[in-house]
C-alpha atoms as a PDB file:
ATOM      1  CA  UNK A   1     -74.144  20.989  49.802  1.00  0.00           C
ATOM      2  CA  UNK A   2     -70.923  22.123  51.217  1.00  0.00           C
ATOM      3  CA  UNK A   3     -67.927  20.246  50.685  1.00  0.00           C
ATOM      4  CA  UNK A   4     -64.196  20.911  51.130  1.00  0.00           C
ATOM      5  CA  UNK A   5     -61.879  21.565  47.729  1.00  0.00           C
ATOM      6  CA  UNK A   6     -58.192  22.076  47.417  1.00  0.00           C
ATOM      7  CA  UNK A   7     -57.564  24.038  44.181  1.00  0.00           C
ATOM      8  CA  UNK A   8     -54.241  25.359  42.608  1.00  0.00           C
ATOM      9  CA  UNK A   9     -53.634  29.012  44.110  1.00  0.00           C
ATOM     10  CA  UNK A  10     -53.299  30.217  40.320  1.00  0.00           C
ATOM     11  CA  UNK A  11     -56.944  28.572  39.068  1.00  0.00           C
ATOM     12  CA  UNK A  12     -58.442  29.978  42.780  1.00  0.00           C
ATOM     13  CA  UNK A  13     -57.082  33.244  41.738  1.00  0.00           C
ATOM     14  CA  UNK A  14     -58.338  33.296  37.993  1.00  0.00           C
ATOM     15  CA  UNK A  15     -62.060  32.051  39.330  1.00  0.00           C
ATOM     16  CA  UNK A  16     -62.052  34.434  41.721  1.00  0.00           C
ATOM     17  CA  UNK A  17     -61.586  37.174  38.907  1.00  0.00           C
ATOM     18  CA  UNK A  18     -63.869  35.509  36.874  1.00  0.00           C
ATOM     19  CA  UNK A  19     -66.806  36.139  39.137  1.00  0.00           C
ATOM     20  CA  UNK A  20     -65.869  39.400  40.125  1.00  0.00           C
ATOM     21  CA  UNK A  21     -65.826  40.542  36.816  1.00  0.00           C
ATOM     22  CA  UNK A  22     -69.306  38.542  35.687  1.00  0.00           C
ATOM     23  CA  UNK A  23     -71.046  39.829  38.718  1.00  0.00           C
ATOM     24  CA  UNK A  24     -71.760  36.279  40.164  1.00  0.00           C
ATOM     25  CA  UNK A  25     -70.703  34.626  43.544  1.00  0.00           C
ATOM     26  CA  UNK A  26     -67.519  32.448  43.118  1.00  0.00           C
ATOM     27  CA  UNK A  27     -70.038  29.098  43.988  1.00  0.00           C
ATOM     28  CA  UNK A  28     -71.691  30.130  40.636  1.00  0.00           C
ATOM     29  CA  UNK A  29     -68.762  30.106  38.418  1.00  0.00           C
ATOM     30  CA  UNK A  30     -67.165  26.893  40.288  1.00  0.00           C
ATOM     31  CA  UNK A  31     -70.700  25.463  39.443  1.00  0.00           C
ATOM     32  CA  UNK A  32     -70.921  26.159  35.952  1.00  0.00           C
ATOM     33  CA  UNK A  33     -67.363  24.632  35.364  1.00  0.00           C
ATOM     34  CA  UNK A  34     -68.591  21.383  36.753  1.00  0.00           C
ATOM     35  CA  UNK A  35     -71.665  21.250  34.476  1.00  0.00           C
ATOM     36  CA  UNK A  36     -69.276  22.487  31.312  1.00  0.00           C
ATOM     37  CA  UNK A  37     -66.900  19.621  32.168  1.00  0.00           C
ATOM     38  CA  UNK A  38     -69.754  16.726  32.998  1.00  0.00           C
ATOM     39  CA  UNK A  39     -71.903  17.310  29.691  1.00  0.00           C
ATOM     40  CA  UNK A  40     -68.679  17.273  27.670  1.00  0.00           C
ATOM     41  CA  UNK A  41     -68.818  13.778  25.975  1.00  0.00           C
ATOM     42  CA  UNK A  42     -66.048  12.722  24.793  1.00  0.00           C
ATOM     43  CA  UNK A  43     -65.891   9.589  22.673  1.00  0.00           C
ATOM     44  CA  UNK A  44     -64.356   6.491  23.198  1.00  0.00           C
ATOM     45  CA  UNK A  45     -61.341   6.642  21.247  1.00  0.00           C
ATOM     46  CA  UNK A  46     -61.359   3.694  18.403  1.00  0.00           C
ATOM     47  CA  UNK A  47     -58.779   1.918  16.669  1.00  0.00           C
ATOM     48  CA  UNK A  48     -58.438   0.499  13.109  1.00  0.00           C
ATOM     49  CA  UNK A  49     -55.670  -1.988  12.776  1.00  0.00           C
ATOM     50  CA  UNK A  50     -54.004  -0.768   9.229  1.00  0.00           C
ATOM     51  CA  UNK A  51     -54.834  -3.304   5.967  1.00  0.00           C
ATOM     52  CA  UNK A  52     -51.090  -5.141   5.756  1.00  0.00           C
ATOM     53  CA  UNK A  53     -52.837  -7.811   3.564  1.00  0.00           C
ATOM     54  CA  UNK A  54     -50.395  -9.175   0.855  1.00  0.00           C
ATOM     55  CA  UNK A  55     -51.269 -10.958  -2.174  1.00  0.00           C
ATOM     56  CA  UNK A  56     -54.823 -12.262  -3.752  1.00  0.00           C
ATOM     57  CA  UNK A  57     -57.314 -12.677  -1.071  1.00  0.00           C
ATOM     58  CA  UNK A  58     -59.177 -15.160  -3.407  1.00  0.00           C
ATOM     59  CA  UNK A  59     -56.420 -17.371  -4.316  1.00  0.00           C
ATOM     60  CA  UNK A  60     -55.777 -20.620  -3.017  1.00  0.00           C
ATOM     61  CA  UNK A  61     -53.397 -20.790   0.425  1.00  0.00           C
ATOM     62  CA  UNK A  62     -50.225 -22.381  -0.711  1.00  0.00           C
ATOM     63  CA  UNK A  63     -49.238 -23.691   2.951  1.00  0.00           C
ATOM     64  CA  UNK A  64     -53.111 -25.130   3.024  1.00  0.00           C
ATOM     65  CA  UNK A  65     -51.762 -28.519   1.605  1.00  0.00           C
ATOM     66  CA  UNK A  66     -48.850 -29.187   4.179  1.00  0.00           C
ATOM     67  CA  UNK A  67     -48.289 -31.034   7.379  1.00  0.00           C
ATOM     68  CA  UNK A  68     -47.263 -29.804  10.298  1.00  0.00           C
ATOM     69  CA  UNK A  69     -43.834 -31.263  10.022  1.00  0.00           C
ATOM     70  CA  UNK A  70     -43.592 -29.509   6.491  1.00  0.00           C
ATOM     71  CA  UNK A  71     -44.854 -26.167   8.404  1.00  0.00           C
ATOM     72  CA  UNK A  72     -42.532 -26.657  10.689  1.00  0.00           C
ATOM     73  CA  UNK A  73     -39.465 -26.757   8.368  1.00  0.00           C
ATOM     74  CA  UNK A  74     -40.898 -23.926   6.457  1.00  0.00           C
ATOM     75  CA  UNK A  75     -40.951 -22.044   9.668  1.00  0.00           C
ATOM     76  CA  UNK A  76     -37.600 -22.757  11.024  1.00  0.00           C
ATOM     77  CA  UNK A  77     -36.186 -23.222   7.474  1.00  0.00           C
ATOM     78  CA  UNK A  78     -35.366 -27.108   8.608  1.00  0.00           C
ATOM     79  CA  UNK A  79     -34.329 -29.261   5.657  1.00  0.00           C
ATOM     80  CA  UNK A  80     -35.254 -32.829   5.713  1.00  0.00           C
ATOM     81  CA  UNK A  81     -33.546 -35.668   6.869  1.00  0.00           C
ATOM     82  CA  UNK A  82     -29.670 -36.607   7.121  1.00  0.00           C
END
């Protein structure tokens, strides 16, 4: 298939040296760039959020017993009443 590329004058050059120098046509070495660069698989990076855990895991929840309204204080550091 023929197709139409615009390619850096400096990566041109240095492909153009490259097949000279291996003996090949210039379609050859352009070729087996593609394939180098499609078989590479690269994976997926991943992410591990960081343990920031604090205290016993297995202990009771201290805020488990209070209302909202007593969340809420604790939260905005509300006191009670007048």
């Amino acid at each position: 298939m023929k197709t139409t590329l615009d390619i850096h004058d400096e990566l041109f050059a240095r492909a153009k040296q490259r097949a000279r120098e291996s003996g090949r046509p210039l379609r050859a070495v352009v070729e087996e760039g593609l394939r180098l660069v499609l078989e590479v698989r690269e994976p997926a990076p991943t992410y591990r959020m960081p343990d920031m855990s604090v205290g016993d895991p297995a202990a009771k929840d201290p805020m488990e017993s209070l209302t909202w309204d007593d969340l809420r204080r604790e939260v905005y550091g509300e006191t009670s009443g007048p």
